[in-house]
PDB file of N, CA and C in Angstrom:
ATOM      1  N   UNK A   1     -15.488  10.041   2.931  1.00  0.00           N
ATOM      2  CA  UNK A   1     -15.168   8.845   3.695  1.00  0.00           C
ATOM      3  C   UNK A   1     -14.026   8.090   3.025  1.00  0.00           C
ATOM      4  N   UNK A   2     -12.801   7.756   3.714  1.00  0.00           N
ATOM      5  CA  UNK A   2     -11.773   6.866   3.361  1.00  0.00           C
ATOM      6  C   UNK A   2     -12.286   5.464   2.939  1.00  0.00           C
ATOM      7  N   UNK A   3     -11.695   5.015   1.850  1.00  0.00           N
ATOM      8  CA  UNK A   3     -11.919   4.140   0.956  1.00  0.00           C
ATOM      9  C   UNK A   3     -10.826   3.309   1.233  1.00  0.00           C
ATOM     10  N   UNK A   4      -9.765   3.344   1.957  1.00  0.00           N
ATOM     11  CA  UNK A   4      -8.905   2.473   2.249  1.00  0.00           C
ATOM     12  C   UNK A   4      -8.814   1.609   3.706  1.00  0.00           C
ATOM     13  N   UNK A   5      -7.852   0.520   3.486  1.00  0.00           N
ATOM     14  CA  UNK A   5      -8.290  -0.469   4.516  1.00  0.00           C
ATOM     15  C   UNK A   5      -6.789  -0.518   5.460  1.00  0.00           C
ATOM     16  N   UNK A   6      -7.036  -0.291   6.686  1.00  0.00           N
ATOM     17  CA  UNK A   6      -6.355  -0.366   7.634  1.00  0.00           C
ATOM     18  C   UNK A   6      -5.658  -1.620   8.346  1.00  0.00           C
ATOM     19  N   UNK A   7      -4.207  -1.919   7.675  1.00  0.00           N
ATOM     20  CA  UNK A   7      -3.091  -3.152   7.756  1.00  0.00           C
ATOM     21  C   UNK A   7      -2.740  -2.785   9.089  1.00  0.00           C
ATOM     22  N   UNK A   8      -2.297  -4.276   9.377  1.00  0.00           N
ATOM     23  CA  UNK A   8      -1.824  -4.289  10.887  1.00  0.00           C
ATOM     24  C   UNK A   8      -0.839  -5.903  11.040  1.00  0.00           C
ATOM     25  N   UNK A   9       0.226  -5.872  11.673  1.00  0.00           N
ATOM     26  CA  UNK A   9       1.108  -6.782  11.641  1.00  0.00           C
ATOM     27  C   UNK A   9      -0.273  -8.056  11.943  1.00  0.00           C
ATOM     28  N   UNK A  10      -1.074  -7.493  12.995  1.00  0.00           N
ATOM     29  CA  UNK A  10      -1.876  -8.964  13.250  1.00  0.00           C
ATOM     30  C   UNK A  10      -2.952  -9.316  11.796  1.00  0.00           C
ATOM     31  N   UNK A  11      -3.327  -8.549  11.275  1.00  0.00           N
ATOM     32  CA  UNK A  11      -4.123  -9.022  10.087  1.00  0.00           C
ATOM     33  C   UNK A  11      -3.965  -8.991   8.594  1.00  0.00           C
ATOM     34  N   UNK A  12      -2.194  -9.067   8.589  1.00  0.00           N
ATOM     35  CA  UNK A  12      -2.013  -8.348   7.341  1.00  0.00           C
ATOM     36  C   UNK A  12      -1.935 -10.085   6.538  1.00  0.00           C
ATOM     37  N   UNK A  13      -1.483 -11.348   6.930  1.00  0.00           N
ATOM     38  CA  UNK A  13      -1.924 -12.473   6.392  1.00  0.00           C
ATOM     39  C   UNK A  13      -3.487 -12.411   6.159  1.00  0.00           C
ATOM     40  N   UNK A  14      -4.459 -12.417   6.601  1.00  0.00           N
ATOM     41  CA  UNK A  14      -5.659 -12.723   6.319  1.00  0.00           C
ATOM     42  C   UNK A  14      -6.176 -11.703   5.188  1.00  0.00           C
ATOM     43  N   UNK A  15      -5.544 -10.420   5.488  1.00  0.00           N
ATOM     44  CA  UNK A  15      -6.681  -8.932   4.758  1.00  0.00           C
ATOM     45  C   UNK A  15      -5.111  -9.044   3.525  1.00  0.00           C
ATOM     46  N   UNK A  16      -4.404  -9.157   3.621  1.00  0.00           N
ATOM     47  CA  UNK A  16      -3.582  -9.167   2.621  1.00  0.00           C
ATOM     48  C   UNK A  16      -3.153 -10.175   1.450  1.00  0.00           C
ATOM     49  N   UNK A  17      -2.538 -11.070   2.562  1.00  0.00           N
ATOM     50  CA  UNK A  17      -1.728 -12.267   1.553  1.00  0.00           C
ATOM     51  C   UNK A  17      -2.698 -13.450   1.325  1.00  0.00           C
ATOM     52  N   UNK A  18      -4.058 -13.078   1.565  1.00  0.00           N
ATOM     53  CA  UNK A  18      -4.852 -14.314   1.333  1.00  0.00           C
ATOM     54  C   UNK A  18      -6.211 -13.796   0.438  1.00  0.00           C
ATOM     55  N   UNK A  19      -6.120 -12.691   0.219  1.00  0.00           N
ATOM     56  CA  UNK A  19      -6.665 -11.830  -0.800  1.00  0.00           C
ATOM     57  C   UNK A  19      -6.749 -11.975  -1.598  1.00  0.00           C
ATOM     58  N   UNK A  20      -8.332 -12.404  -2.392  1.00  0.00           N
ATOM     59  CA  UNK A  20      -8.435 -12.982  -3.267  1.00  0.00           C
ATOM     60  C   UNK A  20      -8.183 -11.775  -4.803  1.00  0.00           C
ATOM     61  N   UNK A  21      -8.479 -10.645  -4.388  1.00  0.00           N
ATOM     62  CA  UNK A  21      -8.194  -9.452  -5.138  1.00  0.00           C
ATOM     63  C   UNK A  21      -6.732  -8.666  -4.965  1.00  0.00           C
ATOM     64  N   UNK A  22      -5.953  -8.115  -5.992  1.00  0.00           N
ATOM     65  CA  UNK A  22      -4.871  -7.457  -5.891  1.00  0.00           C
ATOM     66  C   UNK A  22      -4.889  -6.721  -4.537  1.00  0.00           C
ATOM     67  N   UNK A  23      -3.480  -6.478  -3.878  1.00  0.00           N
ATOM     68  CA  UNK A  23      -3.851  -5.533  -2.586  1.00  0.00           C
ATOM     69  C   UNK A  23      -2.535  -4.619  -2.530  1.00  0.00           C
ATOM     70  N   UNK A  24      -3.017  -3.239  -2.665  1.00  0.00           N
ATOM     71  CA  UNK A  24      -1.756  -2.250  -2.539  1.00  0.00           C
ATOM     72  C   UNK A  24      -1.845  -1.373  -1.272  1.00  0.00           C
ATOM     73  N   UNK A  25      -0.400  -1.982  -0.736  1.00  0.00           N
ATOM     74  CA  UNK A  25      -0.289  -1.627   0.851  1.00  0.00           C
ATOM     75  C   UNK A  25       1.105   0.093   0.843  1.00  0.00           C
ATOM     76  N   UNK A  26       0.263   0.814   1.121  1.00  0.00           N
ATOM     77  CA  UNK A  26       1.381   2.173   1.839  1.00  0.00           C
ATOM     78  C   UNK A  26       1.889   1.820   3.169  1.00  0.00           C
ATOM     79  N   UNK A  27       3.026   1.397   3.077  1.00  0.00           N
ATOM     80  CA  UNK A  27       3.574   1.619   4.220  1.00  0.00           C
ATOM     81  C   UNK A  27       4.364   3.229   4.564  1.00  0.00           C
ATOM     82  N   UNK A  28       3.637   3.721   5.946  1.00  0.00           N
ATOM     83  CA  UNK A  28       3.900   5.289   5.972  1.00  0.00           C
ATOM     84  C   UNK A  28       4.162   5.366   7.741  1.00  0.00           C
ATOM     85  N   UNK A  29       4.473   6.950   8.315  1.00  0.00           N
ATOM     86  CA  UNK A  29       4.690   6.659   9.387  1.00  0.00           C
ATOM     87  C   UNK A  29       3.934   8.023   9.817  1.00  0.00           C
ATOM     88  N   UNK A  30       3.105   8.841  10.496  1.00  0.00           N
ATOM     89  CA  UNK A  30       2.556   9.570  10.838  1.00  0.00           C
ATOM     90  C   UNK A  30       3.773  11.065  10.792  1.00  0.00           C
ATOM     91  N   UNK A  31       4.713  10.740  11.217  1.00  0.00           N
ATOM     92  CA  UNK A  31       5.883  11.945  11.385  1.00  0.00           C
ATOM     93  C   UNK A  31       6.326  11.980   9.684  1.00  0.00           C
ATOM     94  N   UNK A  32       6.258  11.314   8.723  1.00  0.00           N
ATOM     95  CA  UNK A  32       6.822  11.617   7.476  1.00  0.00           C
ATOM     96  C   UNK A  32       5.995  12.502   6.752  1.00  0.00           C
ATOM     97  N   UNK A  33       6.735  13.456   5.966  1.00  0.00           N
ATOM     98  CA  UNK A  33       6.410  14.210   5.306  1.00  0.00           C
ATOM     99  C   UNK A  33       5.923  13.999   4.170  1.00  0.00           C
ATOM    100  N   UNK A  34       6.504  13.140   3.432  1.00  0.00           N
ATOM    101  CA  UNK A  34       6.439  12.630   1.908  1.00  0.00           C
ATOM    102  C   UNK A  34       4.744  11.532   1.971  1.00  0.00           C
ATOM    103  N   UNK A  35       4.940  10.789   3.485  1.00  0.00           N
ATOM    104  CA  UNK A  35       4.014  10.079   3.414  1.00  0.00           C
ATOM    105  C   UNK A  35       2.585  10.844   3.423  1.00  0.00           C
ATOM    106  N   UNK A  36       2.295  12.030   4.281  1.00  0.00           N
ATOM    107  CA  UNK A  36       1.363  12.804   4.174  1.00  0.00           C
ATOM    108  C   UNK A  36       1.426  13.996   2.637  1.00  0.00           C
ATOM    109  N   UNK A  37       1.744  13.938   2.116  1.00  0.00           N
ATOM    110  CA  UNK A  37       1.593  14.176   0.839  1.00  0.00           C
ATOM    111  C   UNK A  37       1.321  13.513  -0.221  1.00  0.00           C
ATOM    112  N   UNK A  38       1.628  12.072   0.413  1.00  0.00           N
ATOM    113  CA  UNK A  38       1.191  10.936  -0.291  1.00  0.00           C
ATOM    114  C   UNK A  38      -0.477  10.663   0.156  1.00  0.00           C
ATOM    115  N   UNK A  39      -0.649  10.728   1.067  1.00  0.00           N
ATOM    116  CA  UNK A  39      -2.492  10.318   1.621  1.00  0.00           C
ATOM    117  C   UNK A  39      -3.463  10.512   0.548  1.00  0.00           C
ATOM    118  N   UNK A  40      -3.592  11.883   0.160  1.00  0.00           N
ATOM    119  CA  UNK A  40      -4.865  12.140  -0.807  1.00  0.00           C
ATOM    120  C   UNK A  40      -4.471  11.309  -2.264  1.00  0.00           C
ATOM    121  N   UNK A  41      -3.150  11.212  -2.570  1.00  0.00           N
ATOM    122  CA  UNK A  41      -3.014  10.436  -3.860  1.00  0.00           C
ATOM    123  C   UNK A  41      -3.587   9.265  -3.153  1.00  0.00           C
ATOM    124  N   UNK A  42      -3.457   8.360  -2.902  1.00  0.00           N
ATOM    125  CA  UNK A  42      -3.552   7.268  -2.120  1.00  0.00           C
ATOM    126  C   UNK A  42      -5.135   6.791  -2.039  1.00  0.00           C
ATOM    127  N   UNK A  43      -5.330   8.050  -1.470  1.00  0.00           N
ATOM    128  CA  UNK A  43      -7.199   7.735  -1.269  1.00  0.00           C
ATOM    129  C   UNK A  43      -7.955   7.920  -2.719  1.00  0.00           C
ATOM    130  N   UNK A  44      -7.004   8.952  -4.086  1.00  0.00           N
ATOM    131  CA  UNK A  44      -7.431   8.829  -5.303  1.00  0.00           C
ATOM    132  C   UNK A  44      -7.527   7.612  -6.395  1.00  0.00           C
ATOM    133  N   UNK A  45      -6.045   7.003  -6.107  1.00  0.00           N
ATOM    134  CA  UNK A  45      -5.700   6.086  -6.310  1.00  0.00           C
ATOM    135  C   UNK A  45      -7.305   4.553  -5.826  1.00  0.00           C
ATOM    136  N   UNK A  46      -7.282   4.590  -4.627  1.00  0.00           N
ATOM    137  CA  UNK A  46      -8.367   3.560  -4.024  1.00  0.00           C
ATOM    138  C   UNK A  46      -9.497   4.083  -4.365  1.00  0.00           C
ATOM    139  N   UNK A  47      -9.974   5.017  -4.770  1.00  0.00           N
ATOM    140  CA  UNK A  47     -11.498   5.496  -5.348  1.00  0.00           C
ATOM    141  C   UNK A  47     -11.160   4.835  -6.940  1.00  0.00           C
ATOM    142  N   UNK A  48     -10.147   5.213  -7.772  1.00  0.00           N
ATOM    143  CA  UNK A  48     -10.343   5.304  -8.889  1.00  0.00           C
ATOM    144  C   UNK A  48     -10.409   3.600  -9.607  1.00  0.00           C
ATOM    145  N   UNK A  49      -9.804   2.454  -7.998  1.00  0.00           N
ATOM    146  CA  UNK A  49      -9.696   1.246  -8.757  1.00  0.00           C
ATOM    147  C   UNK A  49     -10.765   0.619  -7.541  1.00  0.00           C
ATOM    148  N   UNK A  50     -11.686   1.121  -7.392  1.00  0.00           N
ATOM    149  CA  UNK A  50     -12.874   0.210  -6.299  1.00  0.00           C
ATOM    150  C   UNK A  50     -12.509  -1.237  -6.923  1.00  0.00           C
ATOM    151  N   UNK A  51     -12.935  -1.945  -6.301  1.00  0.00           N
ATOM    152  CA  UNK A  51     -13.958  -3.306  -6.933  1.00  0.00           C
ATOM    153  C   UNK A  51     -12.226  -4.047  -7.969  1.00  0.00           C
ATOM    154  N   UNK A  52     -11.257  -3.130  -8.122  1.00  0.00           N
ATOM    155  CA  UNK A  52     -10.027  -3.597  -8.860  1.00  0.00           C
ATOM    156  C   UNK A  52      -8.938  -4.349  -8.020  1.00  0.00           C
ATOM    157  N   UNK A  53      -8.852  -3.137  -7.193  1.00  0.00           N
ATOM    158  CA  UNK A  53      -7.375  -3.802  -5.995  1.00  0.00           C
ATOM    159  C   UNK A  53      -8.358  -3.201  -4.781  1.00  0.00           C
ATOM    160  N   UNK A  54      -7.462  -3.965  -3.794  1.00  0.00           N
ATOM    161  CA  UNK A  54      -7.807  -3.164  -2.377  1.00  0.00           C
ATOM    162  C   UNK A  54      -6.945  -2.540  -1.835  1.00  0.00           C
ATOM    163  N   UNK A  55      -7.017  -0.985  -1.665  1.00  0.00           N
ATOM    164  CA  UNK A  55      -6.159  -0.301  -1.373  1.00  0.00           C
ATOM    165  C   UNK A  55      -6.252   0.075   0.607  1.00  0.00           C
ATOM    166  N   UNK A  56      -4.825   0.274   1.010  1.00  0.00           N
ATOM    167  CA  UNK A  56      -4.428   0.359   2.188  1.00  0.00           C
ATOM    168  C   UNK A  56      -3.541   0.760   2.699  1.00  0.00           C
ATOM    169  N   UNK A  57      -3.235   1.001   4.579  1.00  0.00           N
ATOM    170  CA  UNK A  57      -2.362   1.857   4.921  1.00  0.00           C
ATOM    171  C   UNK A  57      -1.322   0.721   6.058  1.00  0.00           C
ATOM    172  N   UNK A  58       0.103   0.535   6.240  1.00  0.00           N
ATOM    173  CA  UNK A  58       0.466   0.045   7.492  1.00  0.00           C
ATOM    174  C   UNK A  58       1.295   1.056   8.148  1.00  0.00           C
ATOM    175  N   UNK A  59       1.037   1.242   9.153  1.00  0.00           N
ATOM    176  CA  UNK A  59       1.643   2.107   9.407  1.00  0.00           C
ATOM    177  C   UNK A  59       3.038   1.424  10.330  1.00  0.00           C
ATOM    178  N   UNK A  60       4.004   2.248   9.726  1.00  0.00           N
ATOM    179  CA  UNK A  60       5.404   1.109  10.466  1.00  0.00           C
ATOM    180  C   UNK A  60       5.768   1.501  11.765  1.00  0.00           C
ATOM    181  N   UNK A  61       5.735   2.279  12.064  1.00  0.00           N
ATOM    182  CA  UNK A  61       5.772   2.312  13.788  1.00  0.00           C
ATOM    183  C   UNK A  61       5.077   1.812  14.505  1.00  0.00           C
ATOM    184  N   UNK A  62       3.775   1.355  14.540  1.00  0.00           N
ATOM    185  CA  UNK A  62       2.794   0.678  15.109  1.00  0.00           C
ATOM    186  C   UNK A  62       3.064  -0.836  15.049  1.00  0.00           C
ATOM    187  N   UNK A  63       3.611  -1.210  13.622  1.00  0.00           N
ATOM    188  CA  UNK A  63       3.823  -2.546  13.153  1.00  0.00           C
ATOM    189  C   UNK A  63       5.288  -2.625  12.610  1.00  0.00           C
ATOM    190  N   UNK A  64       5.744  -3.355  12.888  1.00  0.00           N
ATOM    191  CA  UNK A  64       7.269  -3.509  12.885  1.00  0.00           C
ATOM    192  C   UNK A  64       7.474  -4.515  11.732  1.00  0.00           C
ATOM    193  N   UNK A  65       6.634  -5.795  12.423  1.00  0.00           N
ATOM    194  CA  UNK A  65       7.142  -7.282  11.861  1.00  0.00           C
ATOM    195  C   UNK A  65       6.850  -7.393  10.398  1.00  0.00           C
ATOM    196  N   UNK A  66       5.696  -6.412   9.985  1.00  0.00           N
ATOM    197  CA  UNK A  66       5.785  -6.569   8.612  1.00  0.00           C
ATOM    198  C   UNK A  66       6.791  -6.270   8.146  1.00  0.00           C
ATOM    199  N   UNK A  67       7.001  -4.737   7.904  1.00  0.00           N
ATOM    200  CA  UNK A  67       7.881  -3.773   7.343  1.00  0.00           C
ATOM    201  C   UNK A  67       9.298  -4.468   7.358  1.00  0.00           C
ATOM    202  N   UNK A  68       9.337  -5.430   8.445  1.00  0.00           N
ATOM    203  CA  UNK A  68      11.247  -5.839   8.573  1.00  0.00           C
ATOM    204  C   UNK A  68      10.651  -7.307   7.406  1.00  0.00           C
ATOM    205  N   UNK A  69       9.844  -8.076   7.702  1.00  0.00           N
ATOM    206  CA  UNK A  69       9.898  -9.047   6.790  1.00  0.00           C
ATOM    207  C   UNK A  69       9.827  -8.848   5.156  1.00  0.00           C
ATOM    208  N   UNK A  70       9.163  -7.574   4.895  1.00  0.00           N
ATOM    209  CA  UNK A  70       9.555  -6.906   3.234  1.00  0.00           C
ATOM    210  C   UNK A  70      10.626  -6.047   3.054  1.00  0.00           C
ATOM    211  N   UNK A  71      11.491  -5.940   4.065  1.00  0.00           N
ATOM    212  CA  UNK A  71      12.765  -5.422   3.675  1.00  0.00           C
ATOM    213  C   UNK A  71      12.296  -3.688   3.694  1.00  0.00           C
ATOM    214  N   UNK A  72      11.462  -3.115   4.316  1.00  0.00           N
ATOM    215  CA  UNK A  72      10.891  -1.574   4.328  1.00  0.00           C
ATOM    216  C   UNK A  72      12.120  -0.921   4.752  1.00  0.00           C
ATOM    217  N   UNK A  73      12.881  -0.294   4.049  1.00  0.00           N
ATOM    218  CA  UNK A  73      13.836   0.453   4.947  1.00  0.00           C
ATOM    219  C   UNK A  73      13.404   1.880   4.518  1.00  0.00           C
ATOM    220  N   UNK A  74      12.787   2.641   3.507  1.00  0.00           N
ATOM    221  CA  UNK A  74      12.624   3.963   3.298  1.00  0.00           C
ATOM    222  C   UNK A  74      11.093   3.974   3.580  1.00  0.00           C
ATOM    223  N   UNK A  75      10.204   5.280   3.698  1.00  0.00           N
ATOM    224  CA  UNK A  75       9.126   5.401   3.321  1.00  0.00           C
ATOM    225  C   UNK A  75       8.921   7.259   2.775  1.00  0.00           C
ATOM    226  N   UNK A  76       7.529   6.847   2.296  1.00  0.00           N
ATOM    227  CA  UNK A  76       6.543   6.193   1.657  1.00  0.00           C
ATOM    228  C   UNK A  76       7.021   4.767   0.864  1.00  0.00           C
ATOM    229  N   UNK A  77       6.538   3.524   0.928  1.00  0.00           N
ATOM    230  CA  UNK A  77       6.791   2.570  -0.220  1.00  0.00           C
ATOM    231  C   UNK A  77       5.606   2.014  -0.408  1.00  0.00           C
ATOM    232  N   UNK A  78       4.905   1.307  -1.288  1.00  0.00           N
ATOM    233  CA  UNK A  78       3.916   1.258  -1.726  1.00  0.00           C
ATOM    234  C   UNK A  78       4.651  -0.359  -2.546  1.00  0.00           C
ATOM    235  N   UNK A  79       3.969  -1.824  -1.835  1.00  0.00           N
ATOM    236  CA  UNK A  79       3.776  -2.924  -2.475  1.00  0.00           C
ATOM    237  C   UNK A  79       2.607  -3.424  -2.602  1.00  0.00           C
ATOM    238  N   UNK A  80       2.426  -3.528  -3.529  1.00  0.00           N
ATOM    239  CA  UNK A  80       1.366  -4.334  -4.414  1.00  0.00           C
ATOM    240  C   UNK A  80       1.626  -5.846  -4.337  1.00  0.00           C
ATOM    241  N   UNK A  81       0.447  -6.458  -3.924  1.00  0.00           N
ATOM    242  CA  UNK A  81       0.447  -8.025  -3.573  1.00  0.00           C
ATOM    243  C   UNK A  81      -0.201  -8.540  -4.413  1.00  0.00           C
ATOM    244  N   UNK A  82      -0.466  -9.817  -4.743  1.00  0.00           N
ATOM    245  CA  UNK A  82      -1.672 -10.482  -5.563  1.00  0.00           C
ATOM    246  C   UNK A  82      -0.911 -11.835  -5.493  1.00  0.00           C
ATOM    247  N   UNK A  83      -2.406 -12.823  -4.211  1.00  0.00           N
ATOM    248  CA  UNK A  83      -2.149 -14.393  -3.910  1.00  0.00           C
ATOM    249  C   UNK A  83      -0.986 -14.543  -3.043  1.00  0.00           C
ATOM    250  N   UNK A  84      -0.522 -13.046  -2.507  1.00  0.00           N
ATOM    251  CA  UNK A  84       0.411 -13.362  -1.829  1.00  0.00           C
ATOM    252  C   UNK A  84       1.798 -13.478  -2.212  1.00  0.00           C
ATOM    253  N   UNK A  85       2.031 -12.773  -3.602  1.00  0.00           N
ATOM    254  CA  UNK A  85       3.537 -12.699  -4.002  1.00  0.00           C
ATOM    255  C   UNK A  85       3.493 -11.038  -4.378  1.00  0.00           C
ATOM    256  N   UNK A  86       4.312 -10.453  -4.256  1.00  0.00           N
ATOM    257  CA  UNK A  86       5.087  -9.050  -4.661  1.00  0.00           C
ATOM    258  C   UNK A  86       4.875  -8.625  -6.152  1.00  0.00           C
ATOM    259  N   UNK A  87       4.307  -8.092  -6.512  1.00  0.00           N
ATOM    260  CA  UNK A  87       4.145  -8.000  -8.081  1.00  0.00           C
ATOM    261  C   UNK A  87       4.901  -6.732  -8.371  1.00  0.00           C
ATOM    262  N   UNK A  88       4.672  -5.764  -7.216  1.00  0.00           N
ATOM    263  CA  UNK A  88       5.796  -4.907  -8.063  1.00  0.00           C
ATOM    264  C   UNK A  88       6.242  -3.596  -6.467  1.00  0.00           C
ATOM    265  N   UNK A  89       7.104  -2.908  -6.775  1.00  0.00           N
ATOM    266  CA  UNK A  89       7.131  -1.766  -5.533  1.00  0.00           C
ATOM    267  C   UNK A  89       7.629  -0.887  -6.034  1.00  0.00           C
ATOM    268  N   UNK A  90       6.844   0.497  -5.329  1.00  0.00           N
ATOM    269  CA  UNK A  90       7.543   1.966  -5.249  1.00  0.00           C
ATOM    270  C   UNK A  90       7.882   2.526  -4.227  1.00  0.00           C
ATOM    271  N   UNK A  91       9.202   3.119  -4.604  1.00  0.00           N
ATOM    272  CA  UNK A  91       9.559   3.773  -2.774  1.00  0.00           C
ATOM    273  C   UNK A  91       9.362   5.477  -3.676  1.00  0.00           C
ATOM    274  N   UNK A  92       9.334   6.257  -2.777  1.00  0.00           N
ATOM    275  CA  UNK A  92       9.238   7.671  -2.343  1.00  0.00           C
ATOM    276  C   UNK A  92       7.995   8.246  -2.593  1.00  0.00           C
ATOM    277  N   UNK A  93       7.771   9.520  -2.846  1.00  0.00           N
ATOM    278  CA  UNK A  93       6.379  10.115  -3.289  1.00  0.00           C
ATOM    279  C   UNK A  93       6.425  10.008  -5.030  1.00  0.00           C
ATOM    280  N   UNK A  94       4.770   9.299  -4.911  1.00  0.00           N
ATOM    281  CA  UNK A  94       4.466   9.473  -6.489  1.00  0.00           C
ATOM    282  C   UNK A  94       3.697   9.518  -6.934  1.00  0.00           C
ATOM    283  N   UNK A  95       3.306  10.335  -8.045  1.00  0.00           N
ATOM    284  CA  UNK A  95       2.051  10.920  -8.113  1.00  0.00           C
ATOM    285  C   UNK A  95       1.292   9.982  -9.064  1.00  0.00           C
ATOM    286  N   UNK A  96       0.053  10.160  -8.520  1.00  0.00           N
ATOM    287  CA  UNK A  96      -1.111   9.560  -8.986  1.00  0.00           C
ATOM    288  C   UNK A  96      -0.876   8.406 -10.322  1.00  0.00           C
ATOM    289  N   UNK A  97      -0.223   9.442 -11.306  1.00  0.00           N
ATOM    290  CA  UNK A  97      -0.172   8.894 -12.979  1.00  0.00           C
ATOM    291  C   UNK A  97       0.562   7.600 -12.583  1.00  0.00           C
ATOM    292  N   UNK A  98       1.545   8.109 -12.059  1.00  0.00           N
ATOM    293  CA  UNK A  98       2.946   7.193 -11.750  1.00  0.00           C
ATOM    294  C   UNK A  98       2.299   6.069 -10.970  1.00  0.00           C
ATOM    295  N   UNK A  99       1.678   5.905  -9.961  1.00  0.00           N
ATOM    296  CA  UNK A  99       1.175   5.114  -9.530  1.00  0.00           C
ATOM    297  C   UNK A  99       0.153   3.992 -10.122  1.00  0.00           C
ATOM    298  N   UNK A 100      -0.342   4.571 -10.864  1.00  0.00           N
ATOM    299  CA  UNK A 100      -2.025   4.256 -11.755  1.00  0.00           C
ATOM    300  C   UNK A 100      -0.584   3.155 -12.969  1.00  0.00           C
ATOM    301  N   UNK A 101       0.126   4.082 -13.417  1.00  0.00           N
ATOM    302  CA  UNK A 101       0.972   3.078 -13.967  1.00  0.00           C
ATOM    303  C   UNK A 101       1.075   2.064 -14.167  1.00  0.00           C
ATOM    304  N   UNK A 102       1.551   1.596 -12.876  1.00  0.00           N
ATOM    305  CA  UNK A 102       2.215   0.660 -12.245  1.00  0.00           C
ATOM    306  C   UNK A 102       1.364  -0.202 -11.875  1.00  0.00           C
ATOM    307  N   UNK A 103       0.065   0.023 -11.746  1.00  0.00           N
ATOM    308  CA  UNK A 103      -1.284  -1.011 -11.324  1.00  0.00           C
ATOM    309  C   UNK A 103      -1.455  -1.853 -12.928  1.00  0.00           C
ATOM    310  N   UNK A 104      -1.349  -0.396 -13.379  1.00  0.00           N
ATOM    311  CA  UNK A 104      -2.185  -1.014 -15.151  1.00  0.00           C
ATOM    312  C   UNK A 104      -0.943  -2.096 -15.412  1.00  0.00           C
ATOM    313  N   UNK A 105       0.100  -1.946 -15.646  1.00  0.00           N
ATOM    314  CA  UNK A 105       1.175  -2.931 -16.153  1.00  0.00           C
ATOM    315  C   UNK A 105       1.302  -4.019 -15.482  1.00  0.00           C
ATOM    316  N   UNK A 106       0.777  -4.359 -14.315  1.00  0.00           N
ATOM    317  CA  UNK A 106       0.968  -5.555 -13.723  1.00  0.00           C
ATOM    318  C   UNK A 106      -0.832  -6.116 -13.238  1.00  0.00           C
ATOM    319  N   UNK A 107      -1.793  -5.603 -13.646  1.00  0.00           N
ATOM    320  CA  UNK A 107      -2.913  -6.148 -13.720  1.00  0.00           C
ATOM    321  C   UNK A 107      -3.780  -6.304 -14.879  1.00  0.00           C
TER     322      UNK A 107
END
């Protein structure tokens, strides 16, 4: 069972930027390649930090208004929120370590 939480231009203020816990959002698009190679890291990633961050998916074709208001121009990108400010971002595919990284140094 997926462990991640499903972003959407209409709920991404409430489930996101008002989040009282860290929140790391994939923005991906169903036709990308990189992004589906990214999924199972993704869902490893959200198993391995339960109860740490809340991990999640937006998907940018469905939702526009986010992706243009964070400046999304490539995907896979992967921002990490906490209280509602940007703590850090990755664009392309990256694996697990690389990712896990990037949580530990900024939490």
């Amino acid at each position: 069972m997926s462990t991640e939480k499903v972003f959407t231009d209409a709920n991404f203020s409430t489930d996101v930027l008002s989040s009282k816990e860290p929140v790391l959002v994939d923005f991906w698009a169903e036709w990308c390649g990189p992004c589906r190679m990214l999924a199972p890291v993704i869902e490893r990633i959200s198993q391995a930090n339960q109860g740490k961050v809340v991990v999640g998916k937006l998907n940018v074709d469905e939702n526009r208004e986010i992706p243009q208001k964070y400046g999304i121009q490539g995907i896979p990108t992967m921002i990490l929120f906490k209280e509602g400010e940007v703590l850090t971002q990755l664009v392309g595919f990256q694996s697990q370590e690389n990712i896990q990284k990037a949580l530990d140094e900024v939490l």
